[in-house]
N, C-alpha and C. Protein backbone atom coordinates (compact mmCIF):
# COMPACT_ATOMS: atom_id res chain seq x y z
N UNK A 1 0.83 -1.18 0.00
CA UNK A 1 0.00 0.00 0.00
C UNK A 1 0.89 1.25 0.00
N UNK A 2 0.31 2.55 -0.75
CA UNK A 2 1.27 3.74 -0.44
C UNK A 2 0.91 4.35 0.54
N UNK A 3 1.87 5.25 0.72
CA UNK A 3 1.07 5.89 2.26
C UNK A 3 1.72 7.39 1.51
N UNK A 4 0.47 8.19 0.95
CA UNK A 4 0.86 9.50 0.46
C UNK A 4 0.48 10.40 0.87
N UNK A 5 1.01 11.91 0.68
CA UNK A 5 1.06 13.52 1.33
C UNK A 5 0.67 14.14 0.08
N UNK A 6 -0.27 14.78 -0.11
CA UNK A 6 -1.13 15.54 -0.71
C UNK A 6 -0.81 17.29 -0.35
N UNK A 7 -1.08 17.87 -1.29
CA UNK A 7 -0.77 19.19 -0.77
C UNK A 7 -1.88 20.43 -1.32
N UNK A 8 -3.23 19.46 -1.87
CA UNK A 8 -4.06 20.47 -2.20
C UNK A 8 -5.57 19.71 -1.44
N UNK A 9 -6.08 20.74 -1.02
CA UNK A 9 -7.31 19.92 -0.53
C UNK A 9 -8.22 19.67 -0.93
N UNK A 10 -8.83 21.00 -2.11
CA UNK A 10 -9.64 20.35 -2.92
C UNK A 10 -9.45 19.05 -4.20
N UNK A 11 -8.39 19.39 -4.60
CA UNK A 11 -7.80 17.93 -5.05
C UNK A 11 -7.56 16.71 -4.96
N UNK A 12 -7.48 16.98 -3.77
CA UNK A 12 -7.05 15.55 -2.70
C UNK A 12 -8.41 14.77 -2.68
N UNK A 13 -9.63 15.83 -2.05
CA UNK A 13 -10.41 15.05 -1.66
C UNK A 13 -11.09 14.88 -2.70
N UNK A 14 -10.98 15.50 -3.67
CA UNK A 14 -11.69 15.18 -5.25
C UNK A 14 -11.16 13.66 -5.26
N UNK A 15 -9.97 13.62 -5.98
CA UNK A 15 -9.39 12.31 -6.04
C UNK A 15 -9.82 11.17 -5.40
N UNK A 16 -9.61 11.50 -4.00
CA UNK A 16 -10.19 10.01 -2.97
C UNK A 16 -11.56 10.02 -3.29
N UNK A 17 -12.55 11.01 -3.60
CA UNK A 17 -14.29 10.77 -3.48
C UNK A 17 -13.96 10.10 -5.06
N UNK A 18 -13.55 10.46 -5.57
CA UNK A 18 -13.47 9.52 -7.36
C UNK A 18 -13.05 7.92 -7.18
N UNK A 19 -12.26 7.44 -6.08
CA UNK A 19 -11.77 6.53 -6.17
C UNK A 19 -10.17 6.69 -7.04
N UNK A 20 -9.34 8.15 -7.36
CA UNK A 20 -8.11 8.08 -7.76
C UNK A 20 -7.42 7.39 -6.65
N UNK A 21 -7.35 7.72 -5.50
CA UNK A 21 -6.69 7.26 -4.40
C UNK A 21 -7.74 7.10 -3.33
N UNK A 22 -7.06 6.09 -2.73
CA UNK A 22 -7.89 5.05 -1.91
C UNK A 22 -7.63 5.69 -0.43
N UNK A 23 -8.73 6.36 0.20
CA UNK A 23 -8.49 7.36 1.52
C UNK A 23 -7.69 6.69 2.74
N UNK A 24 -7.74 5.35 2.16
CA UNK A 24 -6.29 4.32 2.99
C UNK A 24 -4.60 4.67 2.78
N UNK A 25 -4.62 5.33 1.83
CA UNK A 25 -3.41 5.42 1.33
C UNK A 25 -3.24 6.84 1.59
N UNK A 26 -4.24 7.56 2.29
CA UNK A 26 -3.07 8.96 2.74
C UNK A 26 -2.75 8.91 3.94
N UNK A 27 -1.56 9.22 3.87
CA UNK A 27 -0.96 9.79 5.63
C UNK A 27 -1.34 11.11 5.62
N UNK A 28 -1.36 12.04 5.24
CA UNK A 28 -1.42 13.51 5.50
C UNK A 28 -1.70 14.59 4.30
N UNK A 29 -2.51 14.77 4.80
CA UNK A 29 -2.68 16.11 3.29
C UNK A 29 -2.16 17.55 3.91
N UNK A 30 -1.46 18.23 3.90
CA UNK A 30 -0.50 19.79 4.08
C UNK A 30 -0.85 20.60 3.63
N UNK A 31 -1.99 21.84 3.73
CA UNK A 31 -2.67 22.71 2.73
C UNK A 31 -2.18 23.91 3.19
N UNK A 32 -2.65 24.65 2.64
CA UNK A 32 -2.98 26.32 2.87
C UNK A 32 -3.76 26.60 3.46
N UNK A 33 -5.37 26.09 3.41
CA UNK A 33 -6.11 26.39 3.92
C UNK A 33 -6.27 26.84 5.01
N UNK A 34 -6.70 27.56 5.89
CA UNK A 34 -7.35 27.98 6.94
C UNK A 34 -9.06 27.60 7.42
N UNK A 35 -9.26 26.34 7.20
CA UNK A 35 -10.49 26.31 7.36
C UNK A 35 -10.65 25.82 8.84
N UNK A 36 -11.65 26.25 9.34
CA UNK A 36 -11.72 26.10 11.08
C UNK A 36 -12.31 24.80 11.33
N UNK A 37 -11.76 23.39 11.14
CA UNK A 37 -12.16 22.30 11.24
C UNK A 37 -12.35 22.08 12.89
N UNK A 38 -11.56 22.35 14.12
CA UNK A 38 -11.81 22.53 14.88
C UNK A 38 -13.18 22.91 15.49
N UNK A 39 -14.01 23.79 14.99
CA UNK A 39 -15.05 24.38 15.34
C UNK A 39 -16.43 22.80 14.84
N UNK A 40 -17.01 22.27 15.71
CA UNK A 40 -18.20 21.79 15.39
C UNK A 40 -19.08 21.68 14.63
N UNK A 41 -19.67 22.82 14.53
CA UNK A 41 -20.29 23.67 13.38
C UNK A 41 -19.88 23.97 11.82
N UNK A 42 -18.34 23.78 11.76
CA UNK A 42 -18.41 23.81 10.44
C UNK A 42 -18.69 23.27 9.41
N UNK A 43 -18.40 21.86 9.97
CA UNK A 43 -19.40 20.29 9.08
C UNK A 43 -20.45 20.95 8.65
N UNK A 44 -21.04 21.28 9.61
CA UNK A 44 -22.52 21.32 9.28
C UNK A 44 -22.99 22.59 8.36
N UNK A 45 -21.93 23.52 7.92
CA UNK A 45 -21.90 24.85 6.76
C UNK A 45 -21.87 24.72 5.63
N UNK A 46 -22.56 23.91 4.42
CA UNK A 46 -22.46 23.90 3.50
C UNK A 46 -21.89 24.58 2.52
N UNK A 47 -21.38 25.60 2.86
CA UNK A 47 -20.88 26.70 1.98
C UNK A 47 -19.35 26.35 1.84
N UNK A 48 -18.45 25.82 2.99
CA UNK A 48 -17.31 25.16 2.79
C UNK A 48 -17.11 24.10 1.86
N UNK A 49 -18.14 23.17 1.40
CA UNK A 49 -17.64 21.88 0.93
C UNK A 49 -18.80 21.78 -0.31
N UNK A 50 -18.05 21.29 -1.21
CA UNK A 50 -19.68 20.91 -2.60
C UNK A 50 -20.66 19.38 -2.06
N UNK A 51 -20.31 18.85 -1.23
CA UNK A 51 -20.77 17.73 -1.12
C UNK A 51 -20.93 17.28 0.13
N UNK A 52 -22.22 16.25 0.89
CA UNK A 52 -22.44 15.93 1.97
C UNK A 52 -20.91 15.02 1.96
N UNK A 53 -21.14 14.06 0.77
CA UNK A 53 -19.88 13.46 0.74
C UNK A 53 -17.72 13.70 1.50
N UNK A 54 -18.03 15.11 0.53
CA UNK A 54 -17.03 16.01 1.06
C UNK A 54 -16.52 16.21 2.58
N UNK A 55 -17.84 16.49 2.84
CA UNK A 55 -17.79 17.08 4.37
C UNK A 55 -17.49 15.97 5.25
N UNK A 56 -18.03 14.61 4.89
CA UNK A 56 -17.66 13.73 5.61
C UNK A 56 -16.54 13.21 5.91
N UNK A 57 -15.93 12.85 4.74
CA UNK A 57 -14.49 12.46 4.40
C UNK A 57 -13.55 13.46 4.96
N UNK A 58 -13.88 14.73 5.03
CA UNK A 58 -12.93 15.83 5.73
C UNK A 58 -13.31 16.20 7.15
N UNK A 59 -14.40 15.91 7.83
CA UNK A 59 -14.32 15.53 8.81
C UNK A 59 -13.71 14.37 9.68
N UNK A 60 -13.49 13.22 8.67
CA UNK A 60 -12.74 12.22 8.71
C UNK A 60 -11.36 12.14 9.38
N UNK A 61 -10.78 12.68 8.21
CA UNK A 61 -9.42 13.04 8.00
C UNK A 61 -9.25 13.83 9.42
N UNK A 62 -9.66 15.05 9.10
CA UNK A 62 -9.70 15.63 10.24
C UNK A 62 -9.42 15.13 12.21
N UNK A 63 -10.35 14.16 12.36
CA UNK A 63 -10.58 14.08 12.96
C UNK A 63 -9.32 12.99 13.47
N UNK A 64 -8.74 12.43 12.02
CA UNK A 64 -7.69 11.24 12.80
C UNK A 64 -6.67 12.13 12.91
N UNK A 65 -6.31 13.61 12.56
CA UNK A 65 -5.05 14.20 12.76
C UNK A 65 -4.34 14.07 11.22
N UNK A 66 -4.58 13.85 10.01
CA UNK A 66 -4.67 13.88 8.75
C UNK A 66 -4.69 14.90 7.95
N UNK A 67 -5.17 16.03 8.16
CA UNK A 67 -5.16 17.15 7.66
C UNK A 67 -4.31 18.48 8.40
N UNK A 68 -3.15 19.21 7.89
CA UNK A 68 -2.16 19.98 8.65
C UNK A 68 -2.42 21.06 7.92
N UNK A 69 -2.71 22.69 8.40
CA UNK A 69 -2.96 23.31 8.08
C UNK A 69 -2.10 24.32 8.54
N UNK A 70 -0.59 24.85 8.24
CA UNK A 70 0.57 25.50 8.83
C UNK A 70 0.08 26.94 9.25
N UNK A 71 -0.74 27.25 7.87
CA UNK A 71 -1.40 28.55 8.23
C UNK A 71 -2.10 29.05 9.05
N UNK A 72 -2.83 28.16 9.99
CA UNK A 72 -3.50 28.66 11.01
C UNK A 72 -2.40 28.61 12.23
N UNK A 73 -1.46 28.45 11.97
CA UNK A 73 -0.55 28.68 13.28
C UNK A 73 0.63 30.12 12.59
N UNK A 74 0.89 30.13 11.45
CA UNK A 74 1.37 31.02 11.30
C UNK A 74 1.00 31.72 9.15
N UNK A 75 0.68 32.91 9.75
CA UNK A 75 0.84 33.33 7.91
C UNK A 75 1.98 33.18 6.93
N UNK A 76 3.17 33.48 7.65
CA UNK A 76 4.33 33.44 6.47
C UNK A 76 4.26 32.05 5.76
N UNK A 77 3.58 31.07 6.28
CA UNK A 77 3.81 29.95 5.57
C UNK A 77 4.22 29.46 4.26
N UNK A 78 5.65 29.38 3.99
CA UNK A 78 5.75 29.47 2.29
C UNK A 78 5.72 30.49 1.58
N UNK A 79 5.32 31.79 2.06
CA UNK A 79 5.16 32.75 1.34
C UNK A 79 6.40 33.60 1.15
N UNK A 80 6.51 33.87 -0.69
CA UNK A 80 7.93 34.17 -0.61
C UNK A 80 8.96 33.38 -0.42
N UNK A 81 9.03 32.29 -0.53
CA UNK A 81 10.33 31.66 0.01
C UNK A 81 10.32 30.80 -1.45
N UNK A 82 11.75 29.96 -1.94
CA UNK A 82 12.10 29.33 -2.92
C UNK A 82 12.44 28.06 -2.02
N UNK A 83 12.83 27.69 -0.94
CA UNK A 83 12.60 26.52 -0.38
C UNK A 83 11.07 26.13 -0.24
N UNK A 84 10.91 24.91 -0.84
CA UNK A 84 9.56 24.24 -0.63
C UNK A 84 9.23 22.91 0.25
N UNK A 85 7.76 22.95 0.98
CA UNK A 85 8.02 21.57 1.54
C UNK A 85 8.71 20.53 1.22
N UNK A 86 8.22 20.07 -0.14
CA UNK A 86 8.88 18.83 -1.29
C UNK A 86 9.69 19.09 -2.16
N UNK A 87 10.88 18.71 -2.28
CA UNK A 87 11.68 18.99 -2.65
C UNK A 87 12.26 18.46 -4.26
N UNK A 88 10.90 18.77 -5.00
CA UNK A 88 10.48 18.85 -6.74
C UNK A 88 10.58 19.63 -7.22
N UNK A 89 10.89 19.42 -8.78
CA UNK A 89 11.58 20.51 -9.56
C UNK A 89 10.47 20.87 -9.71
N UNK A 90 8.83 19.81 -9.81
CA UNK A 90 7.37 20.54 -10.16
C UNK A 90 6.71 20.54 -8.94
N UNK A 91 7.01 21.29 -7.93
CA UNK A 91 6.36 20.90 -6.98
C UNK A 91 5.20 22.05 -6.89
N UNK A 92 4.65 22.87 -7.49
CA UNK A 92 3.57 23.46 -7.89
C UNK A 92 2.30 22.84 -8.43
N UNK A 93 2.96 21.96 -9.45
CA UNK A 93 2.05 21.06 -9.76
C UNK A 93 1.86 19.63 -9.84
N UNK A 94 2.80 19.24 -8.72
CA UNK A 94 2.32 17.71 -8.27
C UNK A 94 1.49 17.92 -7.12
N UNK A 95 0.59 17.05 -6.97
CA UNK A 95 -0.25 17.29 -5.84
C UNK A 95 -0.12 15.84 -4.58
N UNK A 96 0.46 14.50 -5.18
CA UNK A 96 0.47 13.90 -4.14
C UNK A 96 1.87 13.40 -4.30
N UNK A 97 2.67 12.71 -2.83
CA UNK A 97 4.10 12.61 -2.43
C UNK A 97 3.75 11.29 -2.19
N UNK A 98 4.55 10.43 -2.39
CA UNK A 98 4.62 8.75 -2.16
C UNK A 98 6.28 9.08 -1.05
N UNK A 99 5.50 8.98 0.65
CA UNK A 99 6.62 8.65 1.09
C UNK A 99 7.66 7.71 0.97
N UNK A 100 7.45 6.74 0.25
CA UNK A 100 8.93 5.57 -0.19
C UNK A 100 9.49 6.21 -1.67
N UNK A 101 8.60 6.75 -2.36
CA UNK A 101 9.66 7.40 -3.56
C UNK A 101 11.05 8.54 -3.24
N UNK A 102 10.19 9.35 -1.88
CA UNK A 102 10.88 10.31 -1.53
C UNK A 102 12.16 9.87 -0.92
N UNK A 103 11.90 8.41 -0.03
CA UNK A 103 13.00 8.13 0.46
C UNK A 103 13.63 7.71 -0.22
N UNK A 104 13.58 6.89 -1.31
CA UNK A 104 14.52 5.93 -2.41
C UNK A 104 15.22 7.32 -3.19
N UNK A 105 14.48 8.24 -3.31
CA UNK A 105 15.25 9.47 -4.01
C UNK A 105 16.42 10.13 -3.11
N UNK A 106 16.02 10.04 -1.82
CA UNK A 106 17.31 10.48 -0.77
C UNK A 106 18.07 9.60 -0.67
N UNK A 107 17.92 8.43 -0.77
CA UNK A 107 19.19 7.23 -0.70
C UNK A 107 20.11 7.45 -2.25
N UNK A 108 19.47 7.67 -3.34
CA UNK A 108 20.55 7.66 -4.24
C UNK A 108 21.27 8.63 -4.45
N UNK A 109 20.58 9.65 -4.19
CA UNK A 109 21.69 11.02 -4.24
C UNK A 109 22.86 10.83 -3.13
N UNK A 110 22.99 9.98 -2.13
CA UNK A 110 24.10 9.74 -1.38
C UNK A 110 25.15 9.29 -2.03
């Protein structure tokens, strides 16, 4: 099984509600977002999510500690900077990380 890091949320959870990736296979999705998952009430706001579906699955996540949101602890997050979480030449537009690729890629550059 993979165990992958995602870095967009609406993407992510697009993907897993499609069946691209199997919601077994993420360890962590890393966004931008600021959405107040914490708060109770937000499940229940339709205006956050297109889908009952949605909301569930990200309450999900949520709830196992799955979803990391840097920005609500600090704004600079990434902003401005040329160091990136993942360390891809496309890392703008890849959206999910296979932790064993990443490591097999750090073992050969040794």
């Amino acid at each position: 099984m993979r165990h992958l890091i995602g870095k967009s949320l609406s993407v992510c959870t697009k993907d897993i509600l499609d069946g691209t990736i199997g919601e077994e296979e993420v360890l962590l999705i890393c966004t931008s977002t600021k959405h107040p998952f914490n708060d109770p009430e937000h499940f229940y706001n339709m205006k956050y999510f297109d889908s009952i579906a949605e909301a569930e699955l990200l309450q999900r996540l949520w709830k196992q500690g799955r979803i990391h949101q840097p920005r609500m602890v600090s704004d600079s997050y990434n902003y401005g900077k040329e160091e990136y979480l993942f360390p891809y030449d496309n890392y703008r537009h890849k959206v999910w990380y296979s932790i064993k690729d990443q490591a097999i890629e750090g073992e050969s550059d040794d």
